[in-house]
PDB file of N, CA and C in Angstrom:
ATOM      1  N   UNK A   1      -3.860  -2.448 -15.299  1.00  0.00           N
ATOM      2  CA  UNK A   1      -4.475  -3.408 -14.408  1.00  0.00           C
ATOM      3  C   UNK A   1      -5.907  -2.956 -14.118  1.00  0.00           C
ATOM      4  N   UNK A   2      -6.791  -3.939 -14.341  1.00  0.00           N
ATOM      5  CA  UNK A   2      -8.416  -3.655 -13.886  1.00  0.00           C
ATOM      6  C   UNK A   2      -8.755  -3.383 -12.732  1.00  0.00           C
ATOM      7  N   UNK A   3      -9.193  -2.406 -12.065  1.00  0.00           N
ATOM      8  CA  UNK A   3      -9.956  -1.913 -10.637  1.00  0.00           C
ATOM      9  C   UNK A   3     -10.773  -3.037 -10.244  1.00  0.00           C
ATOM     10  N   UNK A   4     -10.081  -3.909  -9.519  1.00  0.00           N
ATOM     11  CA  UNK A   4     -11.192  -5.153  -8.493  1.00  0.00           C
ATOM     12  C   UNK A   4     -11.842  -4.433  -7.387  1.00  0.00           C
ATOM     13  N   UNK A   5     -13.389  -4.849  -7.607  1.00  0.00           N
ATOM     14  CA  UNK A   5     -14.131  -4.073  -6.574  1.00  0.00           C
ATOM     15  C   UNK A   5     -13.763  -5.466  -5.296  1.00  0.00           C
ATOM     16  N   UNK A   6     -14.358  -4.195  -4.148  1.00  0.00           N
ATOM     17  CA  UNK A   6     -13.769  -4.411  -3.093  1.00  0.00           C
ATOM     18  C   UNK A   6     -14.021  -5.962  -2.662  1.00  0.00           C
ATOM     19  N   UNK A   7     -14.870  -6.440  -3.209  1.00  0.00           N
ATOM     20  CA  UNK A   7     -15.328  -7.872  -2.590  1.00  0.00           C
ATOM     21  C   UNK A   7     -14.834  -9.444  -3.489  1.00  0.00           C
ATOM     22  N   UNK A   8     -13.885  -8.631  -4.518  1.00  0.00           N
ATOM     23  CA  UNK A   8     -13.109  -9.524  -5.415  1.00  0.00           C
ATOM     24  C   UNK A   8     -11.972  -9.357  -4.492  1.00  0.00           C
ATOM     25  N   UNK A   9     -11.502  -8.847  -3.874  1.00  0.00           N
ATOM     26  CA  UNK A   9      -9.731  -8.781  -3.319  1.00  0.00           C
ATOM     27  C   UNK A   9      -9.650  -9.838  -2.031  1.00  0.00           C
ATOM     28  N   UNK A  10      -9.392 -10.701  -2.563  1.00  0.00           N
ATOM     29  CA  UNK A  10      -8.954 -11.749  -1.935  1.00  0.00           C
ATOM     30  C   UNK A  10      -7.628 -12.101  -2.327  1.00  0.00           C
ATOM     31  N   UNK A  11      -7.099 -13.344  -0.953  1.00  0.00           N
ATOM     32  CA  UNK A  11      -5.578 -13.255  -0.856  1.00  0.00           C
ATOM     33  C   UNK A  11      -5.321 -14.899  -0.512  1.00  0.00           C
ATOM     34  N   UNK A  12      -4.181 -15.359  -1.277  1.00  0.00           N
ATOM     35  CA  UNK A  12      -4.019 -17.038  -0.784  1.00  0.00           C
ATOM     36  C   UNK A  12      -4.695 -18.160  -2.273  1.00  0.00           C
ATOM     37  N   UNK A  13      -5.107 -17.411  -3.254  1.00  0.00           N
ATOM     38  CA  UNK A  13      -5.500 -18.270  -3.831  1.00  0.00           C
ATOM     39  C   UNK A  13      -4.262 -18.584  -5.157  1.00  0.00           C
ATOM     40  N   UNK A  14      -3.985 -17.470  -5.474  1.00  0.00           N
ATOM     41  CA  UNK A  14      -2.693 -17.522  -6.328  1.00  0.00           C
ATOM     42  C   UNK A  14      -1.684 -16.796  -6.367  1.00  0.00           C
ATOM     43  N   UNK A  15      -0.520 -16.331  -7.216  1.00  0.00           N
ATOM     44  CA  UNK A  15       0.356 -15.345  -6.826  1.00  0.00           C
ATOM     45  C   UNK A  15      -0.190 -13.962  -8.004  1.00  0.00           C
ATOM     46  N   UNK A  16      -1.051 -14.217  -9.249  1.00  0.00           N
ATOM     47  CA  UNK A  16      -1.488 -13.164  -9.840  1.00  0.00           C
ATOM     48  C   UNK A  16      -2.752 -12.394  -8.658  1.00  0.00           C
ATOM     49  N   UNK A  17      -3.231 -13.259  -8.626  1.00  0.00           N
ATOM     50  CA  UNK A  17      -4.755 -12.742  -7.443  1.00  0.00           C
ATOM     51  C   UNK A  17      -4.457 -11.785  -6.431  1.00  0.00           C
ATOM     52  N   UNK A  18      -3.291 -12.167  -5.564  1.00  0.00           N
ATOM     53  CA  UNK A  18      -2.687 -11.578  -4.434  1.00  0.00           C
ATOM     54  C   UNK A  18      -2.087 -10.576  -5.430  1.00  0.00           C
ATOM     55  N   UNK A  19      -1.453 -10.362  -5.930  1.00  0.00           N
ATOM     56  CA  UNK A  19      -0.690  -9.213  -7.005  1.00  0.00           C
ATOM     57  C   UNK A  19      -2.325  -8.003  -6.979  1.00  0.00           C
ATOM     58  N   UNK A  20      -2.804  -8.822  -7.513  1.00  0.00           N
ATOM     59  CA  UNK A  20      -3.912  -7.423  -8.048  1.00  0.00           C
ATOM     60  C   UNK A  20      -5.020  -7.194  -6.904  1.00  0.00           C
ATOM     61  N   UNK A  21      -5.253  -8.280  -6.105  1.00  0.00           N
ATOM     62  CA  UNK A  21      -5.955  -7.940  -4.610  1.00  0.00           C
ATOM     63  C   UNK A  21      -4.909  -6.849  -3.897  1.00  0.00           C
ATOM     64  N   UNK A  22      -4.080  -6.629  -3.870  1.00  0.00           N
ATOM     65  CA  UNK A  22      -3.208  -6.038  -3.324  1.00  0.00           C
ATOM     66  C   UNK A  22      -2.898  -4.374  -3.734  1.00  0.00           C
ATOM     67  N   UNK A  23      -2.714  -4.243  -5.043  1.00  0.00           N
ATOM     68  CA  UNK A  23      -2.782  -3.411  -5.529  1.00  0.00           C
ATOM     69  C   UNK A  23      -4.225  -2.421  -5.085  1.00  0.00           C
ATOM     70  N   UNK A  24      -5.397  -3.250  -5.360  1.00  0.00           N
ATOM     71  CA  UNK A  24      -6.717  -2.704  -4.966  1.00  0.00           C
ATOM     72  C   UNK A  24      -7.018  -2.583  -3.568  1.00  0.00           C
ATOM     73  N   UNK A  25      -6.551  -3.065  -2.960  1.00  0.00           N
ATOM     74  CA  UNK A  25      -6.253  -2.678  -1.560  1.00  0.00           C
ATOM     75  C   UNK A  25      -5.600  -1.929  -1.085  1.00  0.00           C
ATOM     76  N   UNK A  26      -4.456  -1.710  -1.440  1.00  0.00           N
ATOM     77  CA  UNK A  26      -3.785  -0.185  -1.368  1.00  0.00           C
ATOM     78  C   UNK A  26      -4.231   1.038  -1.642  1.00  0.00           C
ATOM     79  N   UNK A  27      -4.881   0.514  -3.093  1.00  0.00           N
ATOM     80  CA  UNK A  27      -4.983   2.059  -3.217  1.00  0.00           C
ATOM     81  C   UNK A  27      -6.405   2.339  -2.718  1.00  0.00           C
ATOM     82  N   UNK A  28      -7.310   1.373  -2.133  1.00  0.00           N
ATOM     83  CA  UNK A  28      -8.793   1.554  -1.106  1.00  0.00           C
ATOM     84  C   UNK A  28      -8.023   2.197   0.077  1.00  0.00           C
ATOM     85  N   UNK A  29      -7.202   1.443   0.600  1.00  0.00           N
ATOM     86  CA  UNK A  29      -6.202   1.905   2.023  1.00  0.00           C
ATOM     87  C   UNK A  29      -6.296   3.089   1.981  1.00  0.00           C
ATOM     88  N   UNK A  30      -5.484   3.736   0.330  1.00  0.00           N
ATOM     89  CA  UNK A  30      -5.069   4.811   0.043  1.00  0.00           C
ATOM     90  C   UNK A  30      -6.068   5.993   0.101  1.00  0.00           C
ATOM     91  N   UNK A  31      -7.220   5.928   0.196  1.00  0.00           N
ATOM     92  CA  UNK A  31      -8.469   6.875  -0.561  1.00  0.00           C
ATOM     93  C   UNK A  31      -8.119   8.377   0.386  1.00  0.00           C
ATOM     94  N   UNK A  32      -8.595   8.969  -0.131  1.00  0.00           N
ATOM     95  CA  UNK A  32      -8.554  10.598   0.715  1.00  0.00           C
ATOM     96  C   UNK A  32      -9.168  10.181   1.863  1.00  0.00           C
ATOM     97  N   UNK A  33     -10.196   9.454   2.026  1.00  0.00           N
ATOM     98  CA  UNK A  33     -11.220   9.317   2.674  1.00  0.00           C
ATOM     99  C   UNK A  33     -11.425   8.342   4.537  1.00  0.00           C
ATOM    100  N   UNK A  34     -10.233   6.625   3.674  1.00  0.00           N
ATOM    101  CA  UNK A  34      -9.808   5.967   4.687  1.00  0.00           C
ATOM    102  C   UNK A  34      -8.758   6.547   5.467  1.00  0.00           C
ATOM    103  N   UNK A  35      -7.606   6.800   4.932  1.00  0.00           N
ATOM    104  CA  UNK A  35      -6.470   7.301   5.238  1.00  0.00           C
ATOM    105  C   UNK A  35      -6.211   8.988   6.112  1.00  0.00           C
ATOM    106  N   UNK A  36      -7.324   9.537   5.348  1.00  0.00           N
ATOM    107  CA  UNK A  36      -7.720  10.630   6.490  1.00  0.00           C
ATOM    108  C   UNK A  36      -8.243  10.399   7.724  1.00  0.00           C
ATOM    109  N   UNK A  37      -9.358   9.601   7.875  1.00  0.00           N
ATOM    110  CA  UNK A  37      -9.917   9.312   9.099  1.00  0.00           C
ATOM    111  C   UNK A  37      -8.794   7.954   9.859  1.00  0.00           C
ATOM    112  N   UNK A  38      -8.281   6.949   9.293  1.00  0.00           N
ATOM    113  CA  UNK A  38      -7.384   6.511   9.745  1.00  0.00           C
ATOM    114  C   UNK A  38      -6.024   7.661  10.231  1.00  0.00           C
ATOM    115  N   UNK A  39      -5.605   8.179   9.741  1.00  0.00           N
ATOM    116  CA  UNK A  39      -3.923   8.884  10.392  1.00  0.00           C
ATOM    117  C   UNK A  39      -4.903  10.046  11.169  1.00  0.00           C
ATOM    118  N   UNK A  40      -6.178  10.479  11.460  1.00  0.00           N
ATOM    119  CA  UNK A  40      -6.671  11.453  12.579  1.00  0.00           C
ATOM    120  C   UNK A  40      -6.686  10.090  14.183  1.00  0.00           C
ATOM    121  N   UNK A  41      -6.815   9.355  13.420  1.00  0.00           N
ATOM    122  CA  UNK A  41      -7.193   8.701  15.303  1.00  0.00           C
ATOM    123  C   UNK A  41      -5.916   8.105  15.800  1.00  0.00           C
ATOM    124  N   UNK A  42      -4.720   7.766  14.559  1.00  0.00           N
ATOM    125  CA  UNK A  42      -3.528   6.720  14.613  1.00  0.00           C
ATOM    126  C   UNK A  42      -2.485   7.678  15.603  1.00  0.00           C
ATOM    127  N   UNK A  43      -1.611   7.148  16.589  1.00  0.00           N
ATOM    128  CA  UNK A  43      -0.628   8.016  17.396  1.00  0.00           C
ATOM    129  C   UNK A  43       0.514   6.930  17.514  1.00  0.00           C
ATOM    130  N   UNK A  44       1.474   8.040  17.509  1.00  0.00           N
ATOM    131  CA  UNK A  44       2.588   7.087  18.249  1.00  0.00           C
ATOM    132  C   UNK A  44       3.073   6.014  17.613  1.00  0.00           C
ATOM    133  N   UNK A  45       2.904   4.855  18.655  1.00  0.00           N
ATOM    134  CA  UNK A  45       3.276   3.612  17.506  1.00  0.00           C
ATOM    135  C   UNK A  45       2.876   3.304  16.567  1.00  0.00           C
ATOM    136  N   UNK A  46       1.571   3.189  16.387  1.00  0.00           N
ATOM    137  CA  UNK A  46       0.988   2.808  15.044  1.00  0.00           C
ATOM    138  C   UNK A  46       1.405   3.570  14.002  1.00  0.00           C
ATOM    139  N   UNK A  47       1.582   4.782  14.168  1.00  0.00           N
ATOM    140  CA  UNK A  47       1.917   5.256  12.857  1.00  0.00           C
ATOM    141  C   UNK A  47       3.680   5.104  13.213  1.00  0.00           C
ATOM    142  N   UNK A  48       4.616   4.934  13.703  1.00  0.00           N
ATOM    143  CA  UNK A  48       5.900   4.147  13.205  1.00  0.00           C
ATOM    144  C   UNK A  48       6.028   3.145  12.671  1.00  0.00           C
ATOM    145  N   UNK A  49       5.246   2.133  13.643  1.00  0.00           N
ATOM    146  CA  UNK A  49       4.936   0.644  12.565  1.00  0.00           C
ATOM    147  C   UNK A  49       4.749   1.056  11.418  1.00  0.00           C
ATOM    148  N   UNK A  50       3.476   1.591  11.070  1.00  0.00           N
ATOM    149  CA  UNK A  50       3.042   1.556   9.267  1.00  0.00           C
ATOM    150  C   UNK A  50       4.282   2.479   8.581  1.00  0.00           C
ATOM    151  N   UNK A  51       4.683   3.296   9.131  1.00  0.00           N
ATOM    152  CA  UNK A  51       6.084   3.761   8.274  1.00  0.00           C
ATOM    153  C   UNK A  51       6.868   2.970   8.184  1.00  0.00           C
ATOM    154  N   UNK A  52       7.342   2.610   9.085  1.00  0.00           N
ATOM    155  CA  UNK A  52       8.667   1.116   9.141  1.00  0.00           C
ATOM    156  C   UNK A  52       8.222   0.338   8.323  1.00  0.00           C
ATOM    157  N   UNK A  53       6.935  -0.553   8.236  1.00  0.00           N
ATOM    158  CA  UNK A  53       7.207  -1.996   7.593  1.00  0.00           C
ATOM    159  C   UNK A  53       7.062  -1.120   5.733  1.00  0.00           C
ATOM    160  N   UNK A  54       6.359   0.159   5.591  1.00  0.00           N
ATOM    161  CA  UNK A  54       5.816   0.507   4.033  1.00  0.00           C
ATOM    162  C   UNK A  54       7.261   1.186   3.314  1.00  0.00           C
ATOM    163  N   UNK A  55       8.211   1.545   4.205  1.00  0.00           N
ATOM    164  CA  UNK A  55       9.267   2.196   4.237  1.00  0.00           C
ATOM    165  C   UNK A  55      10.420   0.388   3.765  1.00  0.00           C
ATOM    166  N   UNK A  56      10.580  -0.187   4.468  1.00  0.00           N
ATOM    167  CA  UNK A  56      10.708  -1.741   4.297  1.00  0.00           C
ATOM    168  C   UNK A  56      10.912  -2.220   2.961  1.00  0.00           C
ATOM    169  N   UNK A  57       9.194  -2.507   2.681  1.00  0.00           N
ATOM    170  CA  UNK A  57       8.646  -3.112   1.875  1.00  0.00           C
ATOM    171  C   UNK A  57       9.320  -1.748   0.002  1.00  0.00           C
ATOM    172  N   UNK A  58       9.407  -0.657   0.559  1.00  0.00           N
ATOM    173  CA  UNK A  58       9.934   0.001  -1.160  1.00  0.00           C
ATOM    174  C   UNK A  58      11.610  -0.106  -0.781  1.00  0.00           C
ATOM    175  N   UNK A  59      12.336  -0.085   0.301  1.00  0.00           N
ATOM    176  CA  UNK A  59      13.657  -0.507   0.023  1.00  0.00           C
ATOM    177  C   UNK A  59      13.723  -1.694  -0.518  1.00  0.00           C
ATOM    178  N   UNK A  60      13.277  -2.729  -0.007  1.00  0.00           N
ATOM    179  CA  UNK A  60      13.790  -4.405  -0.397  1.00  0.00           C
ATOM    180  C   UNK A  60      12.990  -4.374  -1.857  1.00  0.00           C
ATOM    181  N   UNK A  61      11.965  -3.793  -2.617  1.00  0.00           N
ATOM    182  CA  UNK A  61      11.443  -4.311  -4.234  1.00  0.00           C
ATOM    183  C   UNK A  61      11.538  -2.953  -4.762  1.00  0.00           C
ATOM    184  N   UNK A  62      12.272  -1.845  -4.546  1.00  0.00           N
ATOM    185  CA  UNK A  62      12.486  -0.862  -4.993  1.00  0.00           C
ATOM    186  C   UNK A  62      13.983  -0.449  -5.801  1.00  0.00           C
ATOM    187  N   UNK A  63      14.520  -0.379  -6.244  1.00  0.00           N
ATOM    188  CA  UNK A  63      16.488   0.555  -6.472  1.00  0.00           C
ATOM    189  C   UNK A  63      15.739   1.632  -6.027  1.00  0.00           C
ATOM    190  N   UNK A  64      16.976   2.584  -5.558  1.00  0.00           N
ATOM    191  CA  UNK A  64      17.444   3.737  -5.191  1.00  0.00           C
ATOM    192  C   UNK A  64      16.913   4.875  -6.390  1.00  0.00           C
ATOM    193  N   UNK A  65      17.059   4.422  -7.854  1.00  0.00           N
ATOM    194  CA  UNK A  65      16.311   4.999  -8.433  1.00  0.00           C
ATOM    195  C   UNK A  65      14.770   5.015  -9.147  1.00  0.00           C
ATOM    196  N   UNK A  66      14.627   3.887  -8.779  1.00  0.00           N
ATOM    197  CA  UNK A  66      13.172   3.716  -8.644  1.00  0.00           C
ATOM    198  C   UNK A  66      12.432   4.347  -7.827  1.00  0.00           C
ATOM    199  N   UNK A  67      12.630   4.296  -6.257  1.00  0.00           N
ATOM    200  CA  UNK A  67      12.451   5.225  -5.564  1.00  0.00           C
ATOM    201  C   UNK A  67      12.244   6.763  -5.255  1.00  0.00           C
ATOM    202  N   UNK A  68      12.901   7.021  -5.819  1.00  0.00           N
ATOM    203  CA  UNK A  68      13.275   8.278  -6.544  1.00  0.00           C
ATOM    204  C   UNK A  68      12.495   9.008  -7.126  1.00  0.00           C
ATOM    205  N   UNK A  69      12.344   7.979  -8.933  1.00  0.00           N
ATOM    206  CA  UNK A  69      11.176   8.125  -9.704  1.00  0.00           C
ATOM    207  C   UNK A  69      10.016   7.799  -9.209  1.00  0.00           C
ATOM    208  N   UNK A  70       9.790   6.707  -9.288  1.00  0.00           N
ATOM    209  CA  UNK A  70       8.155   6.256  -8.791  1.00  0.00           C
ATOM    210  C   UNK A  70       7.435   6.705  -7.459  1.00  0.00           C
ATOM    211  N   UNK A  71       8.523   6.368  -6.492  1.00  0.00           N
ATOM    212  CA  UNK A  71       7.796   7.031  -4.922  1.00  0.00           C
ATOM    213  C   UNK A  71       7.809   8.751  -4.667  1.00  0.00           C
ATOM    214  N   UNK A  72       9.038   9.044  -5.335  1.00  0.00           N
ATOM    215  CA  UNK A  72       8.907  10.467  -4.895  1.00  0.00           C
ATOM    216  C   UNK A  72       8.597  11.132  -5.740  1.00  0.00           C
ATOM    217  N   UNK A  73       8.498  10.827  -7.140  1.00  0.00           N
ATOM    218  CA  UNK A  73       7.989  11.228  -8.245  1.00  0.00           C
ATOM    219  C   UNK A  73       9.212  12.538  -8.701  1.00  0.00           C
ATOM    220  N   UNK A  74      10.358  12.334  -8.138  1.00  0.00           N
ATOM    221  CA  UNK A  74      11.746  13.053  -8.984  1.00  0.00           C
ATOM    222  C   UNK A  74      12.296  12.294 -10.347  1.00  0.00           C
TER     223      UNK A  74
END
């Protein structure tokens, strides 16, 4: 899948678009960079919410061994 820069990731226009806006958004979410300075200021609830719904979201489109492999990398 091609790296959409940040100002291509848009959402609502189709179901491929949202697929790969999504992807590129995660893994921006993901950077050493956001995600460090995001989880230093996040407490408490916020960081249960984002575990709960990301925790969620790989049970319900994940198997047990998918999970496994892909998320935990066993």
């Amino acid at each position: 899948m091609e790296e959409m820069k940040p100002l291509d990731i848009c959402f609502g226009l189709d179901p491929e678009t949202d697929r790969r806006s999504l992807a590129a958004f995660v893994r921006r979410f993901a950077s050493p960079r956001v995600i460090g300075t995001l989880a230093a200021r996040m407490e408490g609830e916020d960081i249960t919410r984002l575990v709960a719904e990301l925790t969620g979201v790989l049970r319900r489109h994940l198997s047990h061994d998918e999970y496994h492999r892909l998320f935990l990398g066993q």
